[in-house]
N, C-alpha and C. Protein backbone atom coordinates (compact mmCIF):
# COMPACT_ATOMS: atom_id res chain seq x y z
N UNK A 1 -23.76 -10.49 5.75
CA UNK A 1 -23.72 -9.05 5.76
C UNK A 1 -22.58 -8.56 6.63
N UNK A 2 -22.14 -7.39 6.09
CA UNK A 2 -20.64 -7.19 7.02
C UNK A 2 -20.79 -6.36 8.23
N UNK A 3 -22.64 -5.75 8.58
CA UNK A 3 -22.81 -5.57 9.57
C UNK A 3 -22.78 -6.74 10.87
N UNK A 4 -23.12 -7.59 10.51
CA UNK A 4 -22.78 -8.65 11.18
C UNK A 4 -21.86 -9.13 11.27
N UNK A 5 -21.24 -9.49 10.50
CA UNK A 5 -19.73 -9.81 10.75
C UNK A 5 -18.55 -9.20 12.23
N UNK A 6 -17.96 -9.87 12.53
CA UNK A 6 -16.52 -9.49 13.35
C UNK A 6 -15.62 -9.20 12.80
N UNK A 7 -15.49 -9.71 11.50
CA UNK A 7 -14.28 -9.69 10.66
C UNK A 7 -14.31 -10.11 9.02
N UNK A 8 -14.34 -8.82 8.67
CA UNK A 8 -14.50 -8.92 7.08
C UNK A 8 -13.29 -8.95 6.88
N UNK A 9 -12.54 -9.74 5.49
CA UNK A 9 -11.60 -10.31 4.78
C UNK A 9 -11.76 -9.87 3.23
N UNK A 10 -11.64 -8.92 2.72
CA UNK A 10 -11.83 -8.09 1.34
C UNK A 10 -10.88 -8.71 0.24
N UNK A 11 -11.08 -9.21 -0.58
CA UNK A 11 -10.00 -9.65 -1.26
C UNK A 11 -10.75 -10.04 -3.35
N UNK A 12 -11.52 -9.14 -3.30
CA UNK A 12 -12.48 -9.19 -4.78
C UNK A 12 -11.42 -7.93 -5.49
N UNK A 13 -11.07 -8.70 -6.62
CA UNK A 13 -10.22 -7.44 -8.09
C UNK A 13 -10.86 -8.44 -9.13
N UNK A 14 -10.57 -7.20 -10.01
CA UNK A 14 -11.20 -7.66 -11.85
C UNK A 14 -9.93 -6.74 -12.34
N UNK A 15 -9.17 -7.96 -13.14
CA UNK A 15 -7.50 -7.25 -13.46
C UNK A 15 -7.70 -6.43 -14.46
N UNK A 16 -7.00 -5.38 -14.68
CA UNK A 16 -7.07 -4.26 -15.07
C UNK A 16 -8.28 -3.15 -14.48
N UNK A 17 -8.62 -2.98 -13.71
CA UNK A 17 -9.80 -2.26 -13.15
C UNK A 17 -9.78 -2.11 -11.33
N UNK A 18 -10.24 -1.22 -11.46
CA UNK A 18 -10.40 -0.58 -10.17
C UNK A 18 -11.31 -1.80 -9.29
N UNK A 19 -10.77 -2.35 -8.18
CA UNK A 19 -11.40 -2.93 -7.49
C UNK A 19 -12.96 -2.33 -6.85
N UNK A 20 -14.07 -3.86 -7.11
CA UNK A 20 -15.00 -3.12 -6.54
C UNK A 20 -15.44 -2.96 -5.10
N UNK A 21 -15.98 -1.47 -4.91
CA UNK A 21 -16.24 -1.34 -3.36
C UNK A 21 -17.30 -2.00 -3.09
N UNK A 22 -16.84 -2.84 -1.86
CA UNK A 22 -17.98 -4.06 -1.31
C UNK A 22 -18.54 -3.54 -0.23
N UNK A 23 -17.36 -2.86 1.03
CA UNK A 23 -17.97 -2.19 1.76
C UNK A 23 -17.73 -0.73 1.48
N UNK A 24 -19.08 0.00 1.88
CA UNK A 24 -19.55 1.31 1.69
C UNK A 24 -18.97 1.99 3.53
N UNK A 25 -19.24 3.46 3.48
CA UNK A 25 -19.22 3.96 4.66
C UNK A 25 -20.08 3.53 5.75
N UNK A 26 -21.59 3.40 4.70
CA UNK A 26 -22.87 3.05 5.58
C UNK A 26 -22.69 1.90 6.35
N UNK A 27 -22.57 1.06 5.29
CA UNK A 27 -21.87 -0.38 6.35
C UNK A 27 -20.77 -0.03 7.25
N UNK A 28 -19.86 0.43 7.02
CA UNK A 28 -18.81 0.85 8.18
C UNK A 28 -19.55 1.21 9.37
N UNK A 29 -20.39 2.54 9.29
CA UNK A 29 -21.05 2.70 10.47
C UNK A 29 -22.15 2.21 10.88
N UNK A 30 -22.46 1.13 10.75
CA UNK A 30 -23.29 0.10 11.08
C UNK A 30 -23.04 -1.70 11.74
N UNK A 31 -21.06 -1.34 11.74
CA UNK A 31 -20.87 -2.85 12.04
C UNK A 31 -20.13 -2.09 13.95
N UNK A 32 -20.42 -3.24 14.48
CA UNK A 32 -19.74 -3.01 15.81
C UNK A 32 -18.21 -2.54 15.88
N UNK A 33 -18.43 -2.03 16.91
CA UNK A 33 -16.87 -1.35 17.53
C UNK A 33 -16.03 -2.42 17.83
N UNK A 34 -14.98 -2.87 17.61
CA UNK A 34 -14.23 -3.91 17.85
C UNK A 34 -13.92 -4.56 16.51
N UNK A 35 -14.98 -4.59 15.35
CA UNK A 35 -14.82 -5.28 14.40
C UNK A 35 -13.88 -5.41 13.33
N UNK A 36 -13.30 -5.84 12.60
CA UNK A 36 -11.93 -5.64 11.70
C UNK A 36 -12.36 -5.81 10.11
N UNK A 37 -11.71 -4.64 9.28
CA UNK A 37 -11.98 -5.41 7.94
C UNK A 37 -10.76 -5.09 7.14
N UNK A 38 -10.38 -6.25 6.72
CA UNK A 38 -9.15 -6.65 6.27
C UNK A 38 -9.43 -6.07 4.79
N UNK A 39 -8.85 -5.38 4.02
CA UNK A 39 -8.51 -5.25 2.65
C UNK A 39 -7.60 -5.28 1.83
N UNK A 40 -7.38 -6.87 1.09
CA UNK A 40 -6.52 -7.55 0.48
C UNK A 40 -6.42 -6.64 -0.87
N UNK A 41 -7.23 -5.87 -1.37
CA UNK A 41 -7.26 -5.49 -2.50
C UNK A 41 -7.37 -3.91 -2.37
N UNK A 42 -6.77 -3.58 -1.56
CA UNK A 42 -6.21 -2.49 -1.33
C UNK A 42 -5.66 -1.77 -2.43
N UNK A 43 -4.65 -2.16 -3.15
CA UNK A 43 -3.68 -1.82 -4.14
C UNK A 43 -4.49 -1.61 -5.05
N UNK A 44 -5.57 -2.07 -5.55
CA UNK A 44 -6.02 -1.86 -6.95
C UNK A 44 -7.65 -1.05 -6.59
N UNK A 45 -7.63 -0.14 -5.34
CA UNK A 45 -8.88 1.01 -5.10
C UNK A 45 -9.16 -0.19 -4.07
N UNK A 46 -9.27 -0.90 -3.69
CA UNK A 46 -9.45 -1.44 -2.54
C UNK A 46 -11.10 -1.82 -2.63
N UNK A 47 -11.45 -2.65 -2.14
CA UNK A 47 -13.20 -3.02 -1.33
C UNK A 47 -13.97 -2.12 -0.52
N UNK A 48 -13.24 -1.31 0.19
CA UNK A 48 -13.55 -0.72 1.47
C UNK A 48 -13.20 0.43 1.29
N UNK A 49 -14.24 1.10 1.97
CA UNK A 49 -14.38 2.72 1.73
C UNK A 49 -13.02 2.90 2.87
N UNK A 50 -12.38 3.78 2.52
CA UNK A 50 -11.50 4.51 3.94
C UNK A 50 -10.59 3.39 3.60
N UNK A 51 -10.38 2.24 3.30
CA UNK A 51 -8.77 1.93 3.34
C UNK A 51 -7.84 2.31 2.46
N UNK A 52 -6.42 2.25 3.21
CA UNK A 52 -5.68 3.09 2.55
C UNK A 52 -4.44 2.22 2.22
N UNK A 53 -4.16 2.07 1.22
CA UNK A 53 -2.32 0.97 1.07
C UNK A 53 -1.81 1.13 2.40
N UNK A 54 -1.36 0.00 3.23
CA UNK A 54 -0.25 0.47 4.08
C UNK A 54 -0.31 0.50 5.46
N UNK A 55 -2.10 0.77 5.58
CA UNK A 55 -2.43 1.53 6.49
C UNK A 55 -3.14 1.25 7.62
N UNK A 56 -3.83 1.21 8.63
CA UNK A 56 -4.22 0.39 9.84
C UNK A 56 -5.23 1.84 10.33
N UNK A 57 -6.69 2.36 9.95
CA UNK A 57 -7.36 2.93 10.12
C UNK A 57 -8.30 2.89 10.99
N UNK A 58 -8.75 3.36 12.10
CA UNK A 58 -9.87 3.23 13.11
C UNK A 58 -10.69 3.69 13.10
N UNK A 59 -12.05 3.76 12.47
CA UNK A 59 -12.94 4.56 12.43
C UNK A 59 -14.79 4.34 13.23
N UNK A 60 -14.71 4.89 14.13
CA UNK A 60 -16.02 4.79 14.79
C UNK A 60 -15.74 3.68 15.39
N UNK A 61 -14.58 2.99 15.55
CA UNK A 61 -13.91 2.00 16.57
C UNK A 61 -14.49 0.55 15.65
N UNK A 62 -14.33 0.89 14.81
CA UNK A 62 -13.82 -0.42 13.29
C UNK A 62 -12.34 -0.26 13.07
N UNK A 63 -11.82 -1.20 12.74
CA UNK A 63 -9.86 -1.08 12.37
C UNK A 63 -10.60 -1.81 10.91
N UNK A 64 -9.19 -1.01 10.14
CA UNK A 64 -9.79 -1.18 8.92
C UNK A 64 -8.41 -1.01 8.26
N UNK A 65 -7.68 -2.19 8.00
CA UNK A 65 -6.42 -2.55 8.07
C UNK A 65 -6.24 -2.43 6.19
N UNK A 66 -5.44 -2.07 5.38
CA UNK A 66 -4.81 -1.60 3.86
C UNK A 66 -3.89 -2.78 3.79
N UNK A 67 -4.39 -3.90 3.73
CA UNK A 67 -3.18 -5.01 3.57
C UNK A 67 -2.70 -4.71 2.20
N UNK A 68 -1.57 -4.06 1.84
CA UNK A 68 -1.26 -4.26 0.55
C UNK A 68 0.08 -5.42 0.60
N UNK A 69 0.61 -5.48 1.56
CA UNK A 69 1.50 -6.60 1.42
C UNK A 69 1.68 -7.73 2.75
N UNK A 70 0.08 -7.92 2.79
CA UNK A 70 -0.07 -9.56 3.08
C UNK A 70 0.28 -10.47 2.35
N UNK A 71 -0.30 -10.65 1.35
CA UNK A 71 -0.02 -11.71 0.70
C UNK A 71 1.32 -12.58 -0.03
N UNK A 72 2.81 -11.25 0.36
CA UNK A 72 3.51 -11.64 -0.17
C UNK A 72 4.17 -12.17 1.38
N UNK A 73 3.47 -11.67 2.41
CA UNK A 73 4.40 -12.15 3.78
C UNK A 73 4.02 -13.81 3.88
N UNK A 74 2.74 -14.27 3.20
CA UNK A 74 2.37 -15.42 3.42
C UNK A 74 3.44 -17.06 3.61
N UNK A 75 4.27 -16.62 2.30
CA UNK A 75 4.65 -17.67 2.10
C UNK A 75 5.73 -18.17 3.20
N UNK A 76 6.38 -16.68 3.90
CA UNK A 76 7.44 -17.16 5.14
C UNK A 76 6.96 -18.03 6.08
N UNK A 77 5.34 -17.29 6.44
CA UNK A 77 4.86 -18.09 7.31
C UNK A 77 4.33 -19.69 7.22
N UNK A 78 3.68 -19.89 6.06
CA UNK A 78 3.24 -21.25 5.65
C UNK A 78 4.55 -21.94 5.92
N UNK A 79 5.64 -21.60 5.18
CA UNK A 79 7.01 -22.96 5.31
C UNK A 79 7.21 -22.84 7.20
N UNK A 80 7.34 -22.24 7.65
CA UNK A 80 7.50 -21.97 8.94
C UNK A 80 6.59 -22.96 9.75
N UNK A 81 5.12 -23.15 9.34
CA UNK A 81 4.10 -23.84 10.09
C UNK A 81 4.46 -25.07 9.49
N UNK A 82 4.27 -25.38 8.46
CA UNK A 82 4.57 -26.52 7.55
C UNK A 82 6.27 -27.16 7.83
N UNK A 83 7.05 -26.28 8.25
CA UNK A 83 8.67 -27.15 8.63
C UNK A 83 8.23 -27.32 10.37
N UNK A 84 7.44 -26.70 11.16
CA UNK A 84 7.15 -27.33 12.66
C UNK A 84 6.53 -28.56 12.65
N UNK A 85 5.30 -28.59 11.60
CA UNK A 85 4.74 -29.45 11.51
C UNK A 85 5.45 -30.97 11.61
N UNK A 86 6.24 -31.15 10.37
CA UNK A 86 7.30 -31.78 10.11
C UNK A 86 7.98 -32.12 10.93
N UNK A 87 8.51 -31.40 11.80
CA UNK A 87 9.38 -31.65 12.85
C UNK A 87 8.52 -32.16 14.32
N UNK A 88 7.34 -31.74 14.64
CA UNK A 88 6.31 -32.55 15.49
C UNK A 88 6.21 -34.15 14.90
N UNK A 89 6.19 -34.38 13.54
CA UNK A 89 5.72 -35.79 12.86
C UNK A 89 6.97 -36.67 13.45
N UNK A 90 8.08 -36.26 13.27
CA UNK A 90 9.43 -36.94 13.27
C UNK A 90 9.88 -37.08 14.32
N UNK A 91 10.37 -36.29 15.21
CA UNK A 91 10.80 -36.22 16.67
C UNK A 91 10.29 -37.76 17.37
N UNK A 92 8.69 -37.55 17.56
CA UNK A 92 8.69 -38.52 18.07
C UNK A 92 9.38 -40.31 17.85
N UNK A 93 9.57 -40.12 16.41
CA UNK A 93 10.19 -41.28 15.41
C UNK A 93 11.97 -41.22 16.30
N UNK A 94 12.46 -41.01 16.56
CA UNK A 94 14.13 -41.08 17.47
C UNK A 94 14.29 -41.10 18.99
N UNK A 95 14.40 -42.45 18.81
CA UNK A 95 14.58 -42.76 20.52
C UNK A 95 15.87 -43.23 20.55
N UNK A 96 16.70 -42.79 21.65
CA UNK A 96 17.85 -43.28 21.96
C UNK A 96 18.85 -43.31 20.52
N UNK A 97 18.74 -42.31 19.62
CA UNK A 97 19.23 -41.88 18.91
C UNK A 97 19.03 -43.04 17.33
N UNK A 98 17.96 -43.26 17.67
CA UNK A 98 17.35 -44.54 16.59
C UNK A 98 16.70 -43.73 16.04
N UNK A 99 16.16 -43.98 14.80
CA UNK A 99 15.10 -43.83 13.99
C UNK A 99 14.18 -45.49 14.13
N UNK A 100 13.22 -45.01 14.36
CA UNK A 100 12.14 -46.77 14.75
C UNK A 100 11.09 -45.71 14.37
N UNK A 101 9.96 -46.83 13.96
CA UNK A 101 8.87 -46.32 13.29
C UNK A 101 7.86 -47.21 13.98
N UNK A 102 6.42 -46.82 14.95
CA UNK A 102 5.90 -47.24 15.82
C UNK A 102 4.73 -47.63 15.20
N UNK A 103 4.35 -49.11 14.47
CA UNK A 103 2.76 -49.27 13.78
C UNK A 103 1.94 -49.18 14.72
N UNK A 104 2.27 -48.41 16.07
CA UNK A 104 0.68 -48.44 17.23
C UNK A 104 0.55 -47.06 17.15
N UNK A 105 1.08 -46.28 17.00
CA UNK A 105 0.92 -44.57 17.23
C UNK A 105 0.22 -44.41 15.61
N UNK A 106 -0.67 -44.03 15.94
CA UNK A 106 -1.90 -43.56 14.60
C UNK A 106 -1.71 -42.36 13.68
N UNK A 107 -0.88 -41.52 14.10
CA UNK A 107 -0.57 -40.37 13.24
C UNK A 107 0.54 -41.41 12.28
N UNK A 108 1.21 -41.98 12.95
CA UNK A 108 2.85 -42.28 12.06
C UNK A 108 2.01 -43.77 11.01
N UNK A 109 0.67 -44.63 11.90
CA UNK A 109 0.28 -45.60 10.71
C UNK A 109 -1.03 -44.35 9.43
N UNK A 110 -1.28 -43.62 10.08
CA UNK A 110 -2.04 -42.94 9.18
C UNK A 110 -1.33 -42.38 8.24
N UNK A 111 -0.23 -41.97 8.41
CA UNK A 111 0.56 -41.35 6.92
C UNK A 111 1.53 -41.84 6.63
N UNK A 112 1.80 -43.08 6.96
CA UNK A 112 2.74 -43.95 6.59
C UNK A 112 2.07 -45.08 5.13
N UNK A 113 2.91 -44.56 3.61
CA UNK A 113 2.44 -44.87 2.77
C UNK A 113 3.01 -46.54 2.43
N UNK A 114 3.93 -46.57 2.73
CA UNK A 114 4.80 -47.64 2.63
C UNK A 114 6.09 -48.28 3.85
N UNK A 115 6.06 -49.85 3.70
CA UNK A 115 7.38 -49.85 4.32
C UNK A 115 8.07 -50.98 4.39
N UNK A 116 9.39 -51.24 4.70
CA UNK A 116 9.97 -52.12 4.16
C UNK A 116 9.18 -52.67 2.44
N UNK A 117 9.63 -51.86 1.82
CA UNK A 117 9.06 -51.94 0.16
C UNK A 117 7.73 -52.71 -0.28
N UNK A 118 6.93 -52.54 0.80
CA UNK A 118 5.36 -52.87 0.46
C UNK A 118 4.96 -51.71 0.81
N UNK A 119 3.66 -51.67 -0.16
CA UNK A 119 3.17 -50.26 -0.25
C UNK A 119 1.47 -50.68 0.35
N UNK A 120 1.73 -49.70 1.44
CA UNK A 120 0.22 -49.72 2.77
C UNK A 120 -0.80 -49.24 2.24
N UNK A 121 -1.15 -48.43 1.30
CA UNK A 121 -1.94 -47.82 0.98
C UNK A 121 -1.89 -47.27 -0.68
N UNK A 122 -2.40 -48.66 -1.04
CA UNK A 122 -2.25 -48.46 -2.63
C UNK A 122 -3.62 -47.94 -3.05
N UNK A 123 -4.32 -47.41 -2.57
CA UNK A 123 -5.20 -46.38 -2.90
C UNK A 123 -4.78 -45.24 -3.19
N UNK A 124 -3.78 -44.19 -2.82
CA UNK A 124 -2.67 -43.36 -2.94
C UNK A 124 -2.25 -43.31 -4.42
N UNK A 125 -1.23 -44.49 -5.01
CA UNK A 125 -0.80 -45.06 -5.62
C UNK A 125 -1.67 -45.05 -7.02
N UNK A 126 -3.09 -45.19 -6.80
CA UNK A 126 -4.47 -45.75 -7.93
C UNK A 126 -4.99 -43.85 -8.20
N UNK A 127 -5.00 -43.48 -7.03
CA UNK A 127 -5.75 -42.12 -7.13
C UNK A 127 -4.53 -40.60 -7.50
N UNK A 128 -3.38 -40.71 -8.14
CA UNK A 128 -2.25 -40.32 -8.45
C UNK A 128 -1.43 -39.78 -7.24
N UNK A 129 -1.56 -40.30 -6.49
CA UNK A 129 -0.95 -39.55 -5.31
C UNK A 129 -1.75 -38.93 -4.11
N UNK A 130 -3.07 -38.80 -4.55
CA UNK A 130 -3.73 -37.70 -3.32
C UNK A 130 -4.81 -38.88 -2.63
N UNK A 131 -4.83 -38.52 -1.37
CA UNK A 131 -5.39 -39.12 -0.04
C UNK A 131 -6.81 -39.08 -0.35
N UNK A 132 -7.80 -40.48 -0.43
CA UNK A 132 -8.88 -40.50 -0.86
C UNK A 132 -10.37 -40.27 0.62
């Protein structure tokens, strides 16, 4: 129930049609002061009573945020987390300007699929590629 909730996340459309309202006013004034409700579906009449495209609304000390363009900011951020990531995995792999690959450090034998052209984990390999 989104009276309970801290943080509702709205994100229900039926394409071509007015998104349906999930939260009502009543629920609005019934969830705590502090609480947030995100509405992803803003653009198409939105979930939520009172949100507005765009918009970052406070009402009865609920924020009640019109995400209409979250979802396209997503993808900067994912490559962003996903290229640190990457760069945490590797770093440790260059010492003294080597590339060496350490079979005692457990992150680098856990996703290490292969090496010197034997393949470590031919379960990988059997299951088309994805980690069983």
């Amino acid at each position: 129930m989104a009276i309970e909730a801290d943080v509702a996340i709205c994100t229900a459309q039926v394409p071509g049609k007015k998104a349906p309202k999930l939260i009502d006013e009543k629920m609005l004034d019934e969830m705590r002061p502090g609480s947030v409700v995100i509405d992803l579906a803003v653009l198409s009449g939105g979930n939520c009573a009172c949100s507005k495209p765009g918009e970052t609304i406070v009402r009865k000390g609920v924020k009640i945020i019109g995400a209409s363009n979250l979802p396209c900011s997503i993808p900067n951020h994912a490559s962003s987390l996903y290229s640190r990531n990457l760069l945490s995995l590797l770093l440790p792999m260059f010492k003294e300007g080597k590339f060496l690959i350490d079979n005692d450090d457990e992150l680098i034998t856990g996703s290490l699929i292969s090496k010197d052209g034997v393949i470590l984990k031919s379960e990988i390999i059997e299951n088309g590629g994805t980690w069983s």
